[in-house]
C-alpha atoms as a PDB file:
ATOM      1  CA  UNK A   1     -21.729  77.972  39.535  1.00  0.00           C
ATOM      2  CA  UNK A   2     -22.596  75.352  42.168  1.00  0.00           C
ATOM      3  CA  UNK A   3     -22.304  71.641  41.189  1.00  0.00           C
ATOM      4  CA  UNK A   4     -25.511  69.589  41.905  1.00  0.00           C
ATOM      5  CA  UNK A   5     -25.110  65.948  43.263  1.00  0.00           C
ATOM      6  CA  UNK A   6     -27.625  63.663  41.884  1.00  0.00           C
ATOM      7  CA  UNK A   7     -27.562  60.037  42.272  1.00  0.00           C
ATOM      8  CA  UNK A   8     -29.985  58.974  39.502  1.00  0.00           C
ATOM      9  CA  UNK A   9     -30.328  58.483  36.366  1.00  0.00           C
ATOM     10  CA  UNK A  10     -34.551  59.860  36.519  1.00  0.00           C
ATOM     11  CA  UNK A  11     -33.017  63.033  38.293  1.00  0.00           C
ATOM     12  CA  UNK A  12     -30.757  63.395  35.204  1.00  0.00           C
ATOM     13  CA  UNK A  13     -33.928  63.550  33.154  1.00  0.00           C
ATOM     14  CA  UNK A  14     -35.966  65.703  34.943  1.00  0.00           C
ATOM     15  CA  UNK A  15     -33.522  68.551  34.586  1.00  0.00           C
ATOM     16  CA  UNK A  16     -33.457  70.355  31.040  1.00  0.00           C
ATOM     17  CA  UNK A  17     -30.134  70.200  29.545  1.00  0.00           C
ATOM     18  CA  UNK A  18     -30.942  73.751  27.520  1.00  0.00           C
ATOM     19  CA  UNK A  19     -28.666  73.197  24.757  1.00  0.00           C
ATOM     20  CA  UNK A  20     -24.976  70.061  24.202  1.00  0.00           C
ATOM     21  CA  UNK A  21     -24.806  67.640  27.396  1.00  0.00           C
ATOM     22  CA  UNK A  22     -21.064  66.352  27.577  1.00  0.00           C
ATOM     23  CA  UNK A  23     -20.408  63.643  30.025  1.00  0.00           C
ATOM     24  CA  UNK A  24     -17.139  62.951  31.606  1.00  0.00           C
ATOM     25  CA  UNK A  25     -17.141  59.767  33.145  1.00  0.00           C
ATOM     26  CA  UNK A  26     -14.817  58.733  36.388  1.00  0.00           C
ATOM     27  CA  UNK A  27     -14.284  56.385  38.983  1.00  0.00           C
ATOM     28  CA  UNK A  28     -13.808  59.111  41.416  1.00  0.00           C
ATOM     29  CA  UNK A  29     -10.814  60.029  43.183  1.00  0.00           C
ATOM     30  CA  UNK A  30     -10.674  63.090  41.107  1.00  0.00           C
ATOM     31  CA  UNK A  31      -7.395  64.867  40.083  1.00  0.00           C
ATOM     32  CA  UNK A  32      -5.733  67.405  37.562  1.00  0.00           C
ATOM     33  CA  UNK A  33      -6.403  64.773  34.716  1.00  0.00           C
ATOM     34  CA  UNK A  34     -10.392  64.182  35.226  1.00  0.00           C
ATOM     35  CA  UNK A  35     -10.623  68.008  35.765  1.00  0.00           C
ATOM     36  CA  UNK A  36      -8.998  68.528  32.410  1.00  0.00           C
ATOM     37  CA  UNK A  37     -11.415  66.833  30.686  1.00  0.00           C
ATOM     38  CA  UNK A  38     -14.550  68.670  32.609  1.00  0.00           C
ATOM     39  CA  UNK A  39     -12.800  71.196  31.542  1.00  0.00           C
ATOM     40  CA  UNK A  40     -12.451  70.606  27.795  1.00  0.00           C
ATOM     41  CA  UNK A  41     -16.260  69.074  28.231  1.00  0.00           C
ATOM     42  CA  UNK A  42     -17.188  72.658  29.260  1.00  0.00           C
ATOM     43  CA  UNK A  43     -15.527  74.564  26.195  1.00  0.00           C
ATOM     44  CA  UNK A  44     -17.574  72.014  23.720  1.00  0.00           C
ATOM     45  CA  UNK A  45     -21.022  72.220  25.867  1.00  0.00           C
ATOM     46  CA  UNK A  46     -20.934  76.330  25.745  1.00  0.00           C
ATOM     47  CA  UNK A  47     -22.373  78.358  28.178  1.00  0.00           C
ATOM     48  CA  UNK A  48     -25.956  77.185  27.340  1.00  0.00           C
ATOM     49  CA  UNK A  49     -25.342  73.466  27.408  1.00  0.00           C
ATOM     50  CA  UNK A  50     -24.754  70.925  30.345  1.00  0.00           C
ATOM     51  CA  UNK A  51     -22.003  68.970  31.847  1.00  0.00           C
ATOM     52  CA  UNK A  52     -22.440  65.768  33.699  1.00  0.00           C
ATOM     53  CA  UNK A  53     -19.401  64.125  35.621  1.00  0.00           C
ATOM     54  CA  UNK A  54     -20.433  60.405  36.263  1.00  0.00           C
ATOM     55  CA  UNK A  55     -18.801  58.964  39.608  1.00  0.00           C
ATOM     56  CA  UNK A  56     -18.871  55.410  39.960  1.00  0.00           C
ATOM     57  CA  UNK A  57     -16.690  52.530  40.830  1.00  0.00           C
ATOM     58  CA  UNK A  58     -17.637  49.789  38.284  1.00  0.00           C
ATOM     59  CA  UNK A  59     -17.143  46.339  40.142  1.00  0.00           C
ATOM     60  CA  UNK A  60     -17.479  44.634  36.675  1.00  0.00           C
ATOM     61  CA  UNK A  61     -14.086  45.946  35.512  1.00  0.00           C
ATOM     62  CA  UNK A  62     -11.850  44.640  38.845  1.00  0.00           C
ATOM     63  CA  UNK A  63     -10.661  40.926  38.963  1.00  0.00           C
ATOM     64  CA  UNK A  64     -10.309  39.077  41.360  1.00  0.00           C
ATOM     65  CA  UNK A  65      -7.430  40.239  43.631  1.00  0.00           C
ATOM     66  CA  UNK A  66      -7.573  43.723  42.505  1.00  0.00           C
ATOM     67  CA  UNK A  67      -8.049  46.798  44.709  1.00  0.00           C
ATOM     68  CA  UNK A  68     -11.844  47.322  43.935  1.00  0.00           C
ATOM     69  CA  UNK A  69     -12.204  47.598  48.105  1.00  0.00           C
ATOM     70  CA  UNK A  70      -9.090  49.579  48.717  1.00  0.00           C
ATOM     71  CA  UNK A  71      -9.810  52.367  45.654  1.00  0.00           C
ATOM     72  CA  UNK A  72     -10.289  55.475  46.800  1.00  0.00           C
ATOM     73  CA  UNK A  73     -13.561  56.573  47.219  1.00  0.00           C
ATOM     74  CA  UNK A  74     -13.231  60.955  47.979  1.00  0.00           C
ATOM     75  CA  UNK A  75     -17.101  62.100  47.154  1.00  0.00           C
ATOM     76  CA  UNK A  76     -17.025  65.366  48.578  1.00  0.00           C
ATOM     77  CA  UNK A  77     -13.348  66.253  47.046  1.00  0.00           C
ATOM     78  CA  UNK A  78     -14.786  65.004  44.059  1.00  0.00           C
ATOM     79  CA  UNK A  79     -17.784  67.592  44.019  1.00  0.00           C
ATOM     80  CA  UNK A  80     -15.117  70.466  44.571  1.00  0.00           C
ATOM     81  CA  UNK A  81     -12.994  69.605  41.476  1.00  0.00           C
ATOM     82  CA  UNK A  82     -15.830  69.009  39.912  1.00  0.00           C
ATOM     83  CA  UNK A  83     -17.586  72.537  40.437  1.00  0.00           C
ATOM     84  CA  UNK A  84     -13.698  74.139  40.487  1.00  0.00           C
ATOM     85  CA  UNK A  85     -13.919  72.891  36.610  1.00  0.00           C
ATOM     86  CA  UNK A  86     -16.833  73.647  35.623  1.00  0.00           C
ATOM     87  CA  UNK A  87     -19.278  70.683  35.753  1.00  0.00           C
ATOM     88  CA  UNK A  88     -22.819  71.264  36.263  1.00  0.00           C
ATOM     89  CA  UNK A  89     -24.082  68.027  37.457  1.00  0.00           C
ATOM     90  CA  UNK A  90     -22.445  64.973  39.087  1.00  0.00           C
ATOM     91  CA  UNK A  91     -24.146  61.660  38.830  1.00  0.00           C
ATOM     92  CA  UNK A  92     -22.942  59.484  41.722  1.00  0.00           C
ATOM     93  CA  UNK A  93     -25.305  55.991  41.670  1.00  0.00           C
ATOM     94  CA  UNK A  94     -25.552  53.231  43.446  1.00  0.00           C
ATOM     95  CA  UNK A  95     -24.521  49.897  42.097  1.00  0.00           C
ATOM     96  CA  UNK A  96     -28.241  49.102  42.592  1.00  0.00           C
ATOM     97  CA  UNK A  97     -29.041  51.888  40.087  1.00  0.00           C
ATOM     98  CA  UNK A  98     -26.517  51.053  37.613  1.00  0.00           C
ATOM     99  CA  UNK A  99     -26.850  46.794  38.161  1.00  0.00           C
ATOM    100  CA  UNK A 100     -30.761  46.799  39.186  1.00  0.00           C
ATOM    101  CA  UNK A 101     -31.251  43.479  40.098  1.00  0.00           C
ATOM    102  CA  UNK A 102     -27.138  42.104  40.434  1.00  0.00           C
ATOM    103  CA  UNK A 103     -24.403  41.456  37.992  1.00  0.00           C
ATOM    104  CA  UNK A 104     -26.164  41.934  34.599  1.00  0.00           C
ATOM    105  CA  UNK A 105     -26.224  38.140  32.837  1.00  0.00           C
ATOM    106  CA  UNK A 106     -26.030  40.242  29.563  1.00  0.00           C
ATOM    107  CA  UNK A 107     -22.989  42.329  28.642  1.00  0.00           C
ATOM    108  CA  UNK A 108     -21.032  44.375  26.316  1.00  0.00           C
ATOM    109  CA  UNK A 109     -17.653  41.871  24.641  1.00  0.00           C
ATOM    110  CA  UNK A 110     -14.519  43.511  23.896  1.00  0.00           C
ATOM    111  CA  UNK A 111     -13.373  41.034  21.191  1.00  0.00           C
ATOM    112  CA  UNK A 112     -10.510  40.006  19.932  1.00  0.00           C
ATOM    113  CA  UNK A 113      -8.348  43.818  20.634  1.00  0.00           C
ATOM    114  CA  UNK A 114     -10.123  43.460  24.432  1.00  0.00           C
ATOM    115  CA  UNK A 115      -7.891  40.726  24.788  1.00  0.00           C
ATOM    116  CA  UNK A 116      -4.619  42.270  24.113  1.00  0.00           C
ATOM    117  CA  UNK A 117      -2.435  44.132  26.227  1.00  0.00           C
ATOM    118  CA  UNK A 118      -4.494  45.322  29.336  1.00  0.00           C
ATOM    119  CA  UNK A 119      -7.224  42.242  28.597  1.00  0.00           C
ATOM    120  CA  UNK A 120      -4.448  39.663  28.635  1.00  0.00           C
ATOM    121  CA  UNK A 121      -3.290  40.940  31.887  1.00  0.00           C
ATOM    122  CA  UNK A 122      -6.719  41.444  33.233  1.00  0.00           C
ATOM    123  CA  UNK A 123      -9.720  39.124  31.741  1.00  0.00           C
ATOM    124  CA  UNK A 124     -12.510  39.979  31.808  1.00  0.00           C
ATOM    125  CA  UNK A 125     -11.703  43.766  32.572  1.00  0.00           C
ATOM    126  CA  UNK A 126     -12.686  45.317  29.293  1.00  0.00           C
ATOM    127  CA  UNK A 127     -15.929  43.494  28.735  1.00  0.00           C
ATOM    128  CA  UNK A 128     -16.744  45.481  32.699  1.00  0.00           C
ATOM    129  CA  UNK A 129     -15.386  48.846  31.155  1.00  0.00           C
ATOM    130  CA  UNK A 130     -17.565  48.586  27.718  1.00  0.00           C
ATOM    131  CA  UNK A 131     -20.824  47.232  30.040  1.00  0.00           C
ATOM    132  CA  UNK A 132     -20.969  50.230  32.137  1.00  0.00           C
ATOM    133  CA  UNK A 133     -19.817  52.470  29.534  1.00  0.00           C
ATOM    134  CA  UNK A 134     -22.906  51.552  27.207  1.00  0.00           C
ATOM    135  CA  UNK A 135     -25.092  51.683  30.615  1.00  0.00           C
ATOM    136  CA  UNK A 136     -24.091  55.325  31.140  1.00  0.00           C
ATOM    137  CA  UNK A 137     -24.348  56.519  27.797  1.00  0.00           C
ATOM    138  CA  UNK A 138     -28.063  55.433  27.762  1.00  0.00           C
ATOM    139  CA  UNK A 139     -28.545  56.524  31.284  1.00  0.00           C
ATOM    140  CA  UNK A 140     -26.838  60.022  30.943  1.00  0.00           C
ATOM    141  CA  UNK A 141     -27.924  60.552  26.981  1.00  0.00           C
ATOM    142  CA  UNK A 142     -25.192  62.820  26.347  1.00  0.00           C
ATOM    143  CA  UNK A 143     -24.346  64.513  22.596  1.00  0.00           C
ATOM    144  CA  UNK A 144     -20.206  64.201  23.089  1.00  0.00           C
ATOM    145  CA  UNK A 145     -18.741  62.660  25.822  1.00  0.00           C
ATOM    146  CA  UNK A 146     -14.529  63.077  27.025  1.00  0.00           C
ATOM    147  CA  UNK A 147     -12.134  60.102  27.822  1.00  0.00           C
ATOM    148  CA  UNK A 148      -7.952  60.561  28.731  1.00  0.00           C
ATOM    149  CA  UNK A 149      -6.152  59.034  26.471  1.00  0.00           C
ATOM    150  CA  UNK A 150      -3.999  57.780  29.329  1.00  0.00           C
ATOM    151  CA  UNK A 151      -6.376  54.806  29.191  1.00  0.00           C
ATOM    152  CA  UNK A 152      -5.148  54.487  25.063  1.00  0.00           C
ATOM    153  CA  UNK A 153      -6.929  50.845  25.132  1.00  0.00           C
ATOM    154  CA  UNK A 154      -9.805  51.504  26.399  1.00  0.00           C
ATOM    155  CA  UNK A 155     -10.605  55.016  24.407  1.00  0.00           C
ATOM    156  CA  UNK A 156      -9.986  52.875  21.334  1.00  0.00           C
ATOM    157  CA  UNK A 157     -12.523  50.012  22.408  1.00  0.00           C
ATOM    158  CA  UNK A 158     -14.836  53.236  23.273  1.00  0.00           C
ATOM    159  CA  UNK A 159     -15.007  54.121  20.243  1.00  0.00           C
ATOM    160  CA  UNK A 160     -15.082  50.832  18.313  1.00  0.00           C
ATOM    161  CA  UNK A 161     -18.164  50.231  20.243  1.00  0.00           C
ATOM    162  CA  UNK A 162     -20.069  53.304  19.368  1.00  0.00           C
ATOM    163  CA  UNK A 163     -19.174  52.672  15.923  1.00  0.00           C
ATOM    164  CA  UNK A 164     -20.054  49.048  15.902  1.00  0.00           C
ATOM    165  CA  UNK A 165     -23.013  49.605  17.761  1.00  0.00           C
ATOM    166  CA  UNK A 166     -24.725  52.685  16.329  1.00  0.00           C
ATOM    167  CA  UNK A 167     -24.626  54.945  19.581  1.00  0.00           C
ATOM    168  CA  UNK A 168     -25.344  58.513  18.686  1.00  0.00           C
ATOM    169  CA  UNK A 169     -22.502  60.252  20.466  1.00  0.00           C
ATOM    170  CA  UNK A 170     -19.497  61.788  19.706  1.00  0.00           C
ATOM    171  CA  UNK A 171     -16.417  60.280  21.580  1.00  0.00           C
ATOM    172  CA  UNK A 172     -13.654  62.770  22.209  1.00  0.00           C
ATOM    173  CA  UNK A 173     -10.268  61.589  23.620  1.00  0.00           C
ATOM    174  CA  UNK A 174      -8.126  63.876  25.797  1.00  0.00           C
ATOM    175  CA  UNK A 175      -4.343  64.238  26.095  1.00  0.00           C
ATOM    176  CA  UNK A 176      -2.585  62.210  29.342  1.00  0.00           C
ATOM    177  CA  UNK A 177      -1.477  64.935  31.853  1.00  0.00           C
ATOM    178  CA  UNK A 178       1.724  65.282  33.538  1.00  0.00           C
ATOM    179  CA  UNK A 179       2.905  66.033  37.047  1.00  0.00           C
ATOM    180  CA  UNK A 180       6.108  67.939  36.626  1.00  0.00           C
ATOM    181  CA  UNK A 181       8.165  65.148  36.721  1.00  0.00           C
ATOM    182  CA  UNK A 182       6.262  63.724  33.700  1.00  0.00           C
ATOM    183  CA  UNK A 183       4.614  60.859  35.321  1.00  0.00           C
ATOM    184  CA  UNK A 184       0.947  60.339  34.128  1.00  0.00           C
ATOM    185  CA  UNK A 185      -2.235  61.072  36.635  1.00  0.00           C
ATOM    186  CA  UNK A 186      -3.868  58.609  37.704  1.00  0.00           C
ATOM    187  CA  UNK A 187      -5.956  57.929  40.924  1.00  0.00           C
ATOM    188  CA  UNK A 188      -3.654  55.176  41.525  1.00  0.00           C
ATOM    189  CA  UNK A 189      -0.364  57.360  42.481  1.00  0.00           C
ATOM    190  CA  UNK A 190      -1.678  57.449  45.812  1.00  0.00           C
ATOM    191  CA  UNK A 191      -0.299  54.782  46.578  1.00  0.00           C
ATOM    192  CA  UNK A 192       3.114  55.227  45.598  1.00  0.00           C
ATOM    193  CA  UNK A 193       5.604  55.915  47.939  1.00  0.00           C
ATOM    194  CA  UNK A 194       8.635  58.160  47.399  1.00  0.00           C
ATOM    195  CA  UNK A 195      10.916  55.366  46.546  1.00  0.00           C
ATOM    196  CA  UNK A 196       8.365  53.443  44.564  1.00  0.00           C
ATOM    197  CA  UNK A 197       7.438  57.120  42.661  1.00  0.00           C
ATOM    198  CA  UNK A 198      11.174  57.771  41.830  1.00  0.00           C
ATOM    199  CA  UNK A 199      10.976  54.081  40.100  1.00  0.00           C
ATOM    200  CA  UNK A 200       7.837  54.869  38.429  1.00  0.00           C
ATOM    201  CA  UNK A 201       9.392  57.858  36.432  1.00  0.00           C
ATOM    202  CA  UNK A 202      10.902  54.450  34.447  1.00  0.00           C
ATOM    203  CA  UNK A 203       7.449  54.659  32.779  1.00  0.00           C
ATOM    204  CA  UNK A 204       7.789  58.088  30.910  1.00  0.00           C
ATOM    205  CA  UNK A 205      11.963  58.114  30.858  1.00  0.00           C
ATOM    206  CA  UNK A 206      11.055  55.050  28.552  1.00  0.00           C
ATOM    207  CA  UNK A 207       8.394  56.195  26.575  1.00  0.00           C
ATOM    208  CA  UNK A 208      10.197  59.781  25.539  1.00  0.00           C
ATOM    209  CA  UNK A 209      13.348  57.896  25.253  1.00  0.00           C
ATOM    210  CA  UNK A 210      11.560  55.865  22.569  1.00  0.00           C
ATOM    211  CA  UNK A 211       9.837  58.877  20.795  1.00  0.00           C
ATOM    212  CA  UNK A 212      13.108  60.622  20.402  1.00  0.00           C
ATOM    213  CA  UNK A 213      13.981  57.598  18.418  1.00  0.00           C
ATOM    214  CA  UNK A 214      10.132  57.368  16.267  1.00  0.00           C
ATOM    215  CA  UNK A 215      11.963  59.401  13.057  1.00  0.00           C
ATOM    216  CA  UNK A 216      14.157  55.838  12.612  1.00  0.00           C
ATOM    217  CA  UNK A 217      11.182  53.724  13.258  1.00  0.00           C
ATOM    218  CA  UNK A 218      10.229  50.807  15.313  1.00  0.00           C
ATOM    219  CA  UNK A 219      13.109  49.154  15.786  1.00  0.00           C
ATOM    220  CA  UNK A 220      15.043  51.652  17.372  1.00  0.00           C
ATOM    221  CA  UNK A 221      11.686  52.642  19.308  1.00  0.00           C
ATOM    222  CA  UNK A 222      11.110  49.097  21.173  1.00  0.00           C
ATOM    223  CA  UNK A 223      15.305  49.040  21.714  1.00  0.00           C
ATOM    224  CA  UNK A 224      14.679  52.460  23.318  1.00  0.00           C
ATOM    225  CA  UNK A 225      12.059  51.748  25.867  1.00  0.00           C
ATOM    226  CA  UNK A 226      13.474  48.301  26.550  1.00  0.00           C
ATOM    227  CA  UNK A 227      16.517  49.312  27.359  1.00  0.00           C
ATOM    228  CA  UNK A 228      15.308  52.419  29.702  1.00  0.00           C
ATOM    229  CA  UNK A 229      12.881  49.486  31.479  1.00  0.00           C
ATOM    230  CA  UNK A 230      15.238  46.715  32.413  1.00  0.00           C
ATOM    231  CA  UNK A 231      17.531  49.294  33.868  1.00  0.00           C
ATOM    232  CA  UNK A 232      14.474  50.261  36.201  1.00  0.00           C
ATOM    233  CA  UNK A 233      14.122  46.528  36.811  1.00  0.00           C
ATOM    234  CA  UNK A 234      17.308  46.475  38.728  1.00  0.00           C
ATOM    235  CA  UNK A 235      15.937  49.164  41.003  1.00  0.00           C
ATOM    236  CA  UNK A 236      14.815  49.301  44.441  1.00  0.00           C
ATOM    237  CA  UNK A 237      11.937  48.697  44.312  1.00  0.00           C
ATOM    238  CA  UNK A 238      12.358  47.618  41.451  1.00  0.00           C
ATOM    239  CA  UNK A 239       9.765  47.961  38.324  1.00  0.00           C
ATOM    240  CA  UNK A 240       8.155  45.030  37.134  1.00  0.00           C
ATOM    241  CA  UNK A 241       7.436  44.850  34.031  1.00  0.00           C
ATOM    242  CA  UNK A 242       4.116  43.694  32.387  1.00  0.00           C
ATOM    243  CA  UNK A 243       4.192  44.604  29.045  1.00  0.00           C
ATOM    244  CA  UNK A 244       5.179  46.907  26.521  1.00  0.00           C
ATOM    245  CA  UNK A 245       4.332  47.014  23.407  1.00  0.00           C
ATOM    246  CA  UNK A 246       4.119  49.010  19.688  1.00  0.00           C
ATOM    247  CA  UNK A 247       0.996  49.038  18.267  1.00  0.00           C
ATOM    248  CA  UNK A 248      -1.598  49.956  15.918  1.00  0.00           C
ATOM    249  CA  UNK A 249      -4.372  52.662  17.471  1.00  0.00           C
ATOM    250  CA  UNK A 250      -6.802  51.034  15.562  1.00  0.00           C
ATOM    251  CA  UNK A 251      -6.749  47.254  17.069  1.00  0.00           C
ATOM    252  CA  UNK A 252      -3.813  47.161  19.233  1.00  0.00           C
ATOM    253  CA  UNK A 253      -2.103  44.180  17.356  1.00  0.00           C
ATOM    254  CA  UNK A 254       1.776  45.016  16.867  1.00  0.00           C
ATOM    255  CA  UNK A 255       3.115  46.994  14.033  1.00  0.00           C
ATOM    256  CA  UNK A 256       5.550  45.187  12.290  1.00  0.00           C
ATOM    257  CA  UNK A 257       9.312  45.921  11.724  1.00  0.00           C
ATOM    258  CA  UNK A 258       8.808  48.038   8.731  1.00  0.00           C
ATOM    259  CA  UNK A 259       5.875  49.745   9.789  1.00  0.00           C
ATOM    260  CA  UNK A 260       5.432  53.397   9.156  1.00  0.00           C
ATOM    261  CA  UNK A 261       3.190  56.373  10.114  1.00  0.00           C
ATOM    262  CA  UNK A 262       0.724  56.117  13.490  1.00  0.00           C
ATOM    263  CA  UNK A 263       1.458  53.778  16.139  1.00  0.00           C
ATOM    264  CA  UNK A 264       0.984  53.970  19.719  1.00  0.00           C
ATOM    265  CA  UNK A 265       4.016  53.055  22.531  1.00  0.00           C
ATOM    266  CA  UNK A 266       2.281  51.172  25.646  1.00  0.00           C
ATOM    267  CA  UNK A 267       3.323  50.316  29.087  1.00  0.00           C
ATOM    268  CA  UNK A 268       2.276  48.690  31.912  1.00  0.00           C
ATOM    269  CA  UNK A 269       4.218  47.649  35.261  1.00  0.00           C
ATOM    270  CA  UNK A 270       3.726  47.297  39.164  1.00  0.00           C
ATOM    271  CA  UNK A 271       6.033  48.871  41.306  1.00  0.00           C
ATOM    272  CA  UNK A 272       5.387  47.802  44.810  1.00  0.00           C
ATOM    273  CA  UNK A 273       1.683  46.706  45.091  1.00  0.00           C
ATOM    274  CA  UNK A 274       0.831  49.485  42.813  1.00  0.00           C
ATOM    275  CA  UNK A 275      -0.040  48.709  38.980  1.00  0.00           C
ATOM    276  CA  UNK A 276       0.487  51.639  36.349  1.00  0.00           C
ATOM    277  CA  UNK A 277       0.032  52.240  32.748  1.00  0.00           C
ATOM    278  CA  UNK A 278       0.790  54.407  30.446  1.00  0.00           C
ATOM    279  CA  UNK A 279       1.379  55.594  26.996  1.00  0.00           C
ATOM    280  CA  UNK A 280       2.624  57.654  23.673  1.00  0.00           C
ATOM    281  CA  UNK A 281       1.347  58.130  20.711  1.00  0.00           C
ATOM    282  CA  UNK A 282       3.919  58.025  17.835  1.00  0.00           C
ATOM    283  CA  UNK A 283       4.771  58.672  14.226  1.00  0.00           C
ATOM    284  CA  UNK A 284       7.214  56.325  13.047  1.00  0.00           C
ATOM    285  CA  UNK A 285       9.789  56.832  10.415  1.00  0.00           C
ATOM    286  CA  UNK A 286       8.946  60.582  10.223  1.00  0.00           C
ATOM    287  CA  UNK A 287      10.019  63.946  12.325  1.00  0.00           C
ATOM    288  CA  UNK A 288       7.334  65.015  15.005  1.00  0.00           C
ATOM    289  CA  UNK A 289       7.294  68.801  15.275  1.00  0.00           C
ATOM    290  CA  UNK A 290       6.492  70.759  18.025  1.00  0.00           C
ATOM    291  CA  UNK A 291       6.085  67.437  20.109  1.00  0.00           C
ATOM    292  CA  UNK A 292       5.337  68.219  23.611  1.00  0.00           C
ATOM    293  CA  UNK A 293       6.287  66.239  26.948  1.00  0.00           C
END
């Protein structure tokens, strides 16, 4: 299979799709994560249905000070994973394709749970994620399309959205993956050096440290994780902390004390110049079986 480049959206539609079109949508920068989900988008097209992998740094979702200029931007590596995986088309536009005309004066608002966690820390960033989003749904016109679950927040708003607003696609959310020393992929590791990677690993260390303790509920969870991240504080580099928090997948507000059954364990720090999230989902007061890292 060779992987077409395409960079618009009236190229998209010229070509029959013959049966499913899944999109996977990126900001490039490809890796073992994104090629996951091309993957899993292949399995649920079939052999007679079509995979588009969207590539496109969204200046909407990056505030100011944040590394929209400096993110990597790795085209033709992208087109190899891409193909490697399975994708039959990537869409790579132009912000004049996506924005014609400039920064659009009407957008997509996150709400109340786009101001939580990752919106508190970055206004202004979710309202950029659901605008493009809802732009390349009706630009790509897919039947499912695949997001990591890495990005917990934004998967959740994802889907709020297409329920709220009637879009007629299926949104299916991927499992984070690992490198072997369970930190999560993301574009962004790049950057890490191999002092600020070995403080990184606080991220994970506190997460399954915390999901060892889910059975006995959140209490013990948030003691757990705290206690695994203010040890990496005192490292050097040291981790600083941003947030973490226990939550409800539905809305991200904080589960109380009490709480039982589905919750989701959230993170987010900078080590160095480099900011990372991540995240577990958990079952609280009740044993998870066959759990894996």
């Amino acid at each position: 299979m060779t992987t077409r480049l395409i960079r618009t959206a009236e190229e998209l539609q010229e070509l029959p799709s013959g049966g499913r079109r899944a999109v996977v949508m990126t900001m490039g920068a490809l890796h073992e994560g994104h090629a996951t989900l091309i993957r899993t988008a292949r399995e649920a097209a079939g052999p007679e249905g079509q995979v588009v992998v969207t590539v496109f740094v969204n200046p909407l979702q990056f505030g100011a000070g944040e590394d929209l200029d400096r993110y990597p931007r790795t085209l033709d590596a992208d087109m190899v994973v891409a193909e490697e995986a399975g994708a039959d088309l990537v869409l790579a536009p132009s912000v004049d394709e996506v924005y014609p005309g400039g920064e659009p004066q009407v957008r997509v608002t996150a709400g109340p749970m786009g101001e939580r966690l990752e919106g508190a820390s970055r206004p202004g960033h979710f309202d950029g994620m659901l605008t493009v989003v809802a732009k390349l749904l009706h630009l790509t016109r897919p039947d499912v399309a695949f997001f990591g679950q890495k990005d917990a927040q934004q998967l959740a708003l994802i889907r709020r959205m297409v329920r709220d607003l009637n879009f007629p696609v299926e949104i299916v959310g991927v499992p984070t993956v690992r490198e072997g020393d369970n930190l999560a992929l993301s574009s962004r590791n790049r950057y890490l050096s191999e002092a600020d990677r070995a403080t990184a690993l606080a991220l994970s260390k506190a997460l399954f440290a915390a999901r060892a303790e889910a059975p006995r509920g959140a209490v013990p969870v948030r003691h757990a994780a705290q206690e695994v991240l203010e040890e990496a504080a005192r490292l050097q580099p040291p981790l600083q902390l941003d947030y973490v928090a226990l939550v409800d997948p539905a809305d991200f507000t904080d589960v109380p004390d009490d709480h039982t059954g589905e919750a989701v364990l959230a993170v987010a720090a900078k080590v160095g110049t480099t900011r990372l999230i991540d995240n577990l989902p958990l079952t609280l007061g009740a044993t998870t079986l066959g759990a894996t890292r």
